[in-house]
Protein backbone atom coordinates (compact mmCIF):
# COMPACT_ATOMS: atom_id res chain seq x y z
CA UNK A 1 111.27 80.40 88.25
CA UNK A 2 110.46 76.43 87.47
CA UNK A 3 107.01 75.92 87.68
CA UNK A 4 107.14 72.57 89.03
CA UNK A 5 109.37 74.18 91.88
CA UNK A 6 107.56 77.28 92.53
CA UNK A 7 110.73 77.92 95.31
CA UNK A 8 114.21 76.54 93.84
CA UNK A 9 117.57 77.45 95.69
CA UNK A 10 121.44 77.53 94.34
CA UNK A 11 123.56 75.02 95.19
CA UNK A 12 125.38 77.11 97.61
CA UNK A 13 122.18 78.31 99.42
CA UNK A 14 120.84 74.78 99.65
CA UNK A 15 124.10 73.46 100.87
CA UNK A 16 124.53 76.16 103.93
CA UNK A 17 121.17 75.80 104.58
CA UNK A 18 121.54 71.58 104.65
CA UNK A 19 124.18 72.46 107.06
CA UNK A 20 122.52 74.65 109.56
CA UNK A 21 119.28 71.85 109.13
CA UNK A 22 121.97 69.33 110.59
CA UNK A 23 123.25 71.30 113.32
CA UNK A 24 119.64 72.42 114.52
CA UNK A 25 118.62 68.98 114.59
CA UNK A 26 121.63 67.96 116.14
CA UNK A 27 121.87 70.38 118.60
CA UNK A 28 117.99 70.51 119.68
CA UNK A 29 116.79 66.92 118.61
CA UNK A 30 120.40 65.24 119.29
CA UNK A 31 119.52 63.69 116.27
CA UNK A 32 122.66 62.90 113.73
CA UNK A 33 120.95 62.78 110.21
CA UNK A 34 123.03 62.68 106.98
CA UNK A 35 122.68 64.55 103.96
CA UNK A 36 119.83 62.55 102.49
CA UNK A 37 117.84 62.48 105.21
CA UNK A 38 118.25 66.14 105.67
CA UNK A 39 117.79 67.03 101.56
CA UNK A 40 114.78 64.99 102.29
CA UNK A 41 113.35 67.59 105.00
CA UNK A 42 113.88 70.17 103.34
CA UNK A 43 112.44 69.12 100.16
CA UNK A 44 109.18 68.66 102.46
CA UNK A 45 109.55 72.09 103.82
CA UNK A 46 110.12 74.02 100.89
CA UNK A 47 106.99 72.21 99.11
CA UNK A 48 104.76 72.63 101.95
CA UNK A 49 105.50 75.81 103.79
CA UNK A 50 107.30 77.43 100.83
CA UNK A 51 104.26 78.25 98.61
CA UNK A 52 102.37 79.91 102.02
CA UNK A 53 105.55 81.99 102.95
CA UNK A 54 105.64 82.82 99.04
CA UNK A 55 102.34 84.17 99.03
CA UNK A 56 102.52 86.11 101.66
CA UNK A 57 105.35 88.16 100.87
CA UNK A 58 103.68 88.64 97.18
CA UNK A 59 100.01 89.84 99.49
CA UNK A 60 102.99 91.90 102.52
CA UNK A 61 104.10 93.75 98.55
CA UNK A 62 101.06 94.63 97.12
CA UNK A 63 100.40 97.76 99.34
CA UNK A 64 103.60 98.49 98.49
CA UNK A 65 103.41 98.58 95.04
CA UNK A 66 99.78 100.05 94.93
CA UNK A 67 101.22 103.20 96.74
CA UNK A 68 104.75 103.20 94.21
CA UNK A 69 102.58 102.63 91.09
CA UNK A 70 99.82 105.57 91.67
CA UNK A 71 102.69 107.95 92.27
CA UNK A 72 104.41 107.12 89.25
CA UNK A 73 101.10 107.16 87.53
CA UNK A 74 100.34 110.95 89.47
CA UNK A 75 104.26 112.28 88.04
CA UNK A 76 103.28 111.14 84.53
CA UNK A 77 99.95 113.30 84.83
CA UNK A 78 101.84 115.54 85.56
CA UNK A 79 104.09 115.73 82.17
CA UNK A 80 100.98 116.25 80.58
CA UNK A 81 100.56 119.64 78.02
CA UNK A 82 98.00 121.94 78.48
């Protein structure tokens, strides 16, 4: 992960996803923007609602992992010689 881009995409995930961005603001805007425009946006999305909807899914994991880690942690007690 690029720390100057805490959220980066592949070409082929930013490209479907500067399609659909088109077509929604097409379709519920009826606004025609081109590709620039559109990189544009979502450049300004990822930056500013990307790090929030990051962080939340690292805070949604961390009960998670709490719950995965102290089982593996109780199994390895339980290895233990007498």
């Amino acid at each position: 992960m690029n720390k100057d881009k805490p959220i980066t995409l592949s070409d082929e995930t930013e490209i479907l996803i500067l399609d659909q961005l088109r077509v929604y603001m097409n379709d519920e805007f009826d606004i025609d923007i081109g590709n620039l425009p559109a990189k544009f946006l979502l450049d300004f999305i990822i930056e500013t609602v990307g790090p929030h909807l990051y962080n939340q899914v690292v805070d949604d994991m961390e009960p998670w992992l709490y719950e995965r880690f102290t089982g593996m942690l109780e199994d390895m007690h339980s290895f233990k010689k007498d």
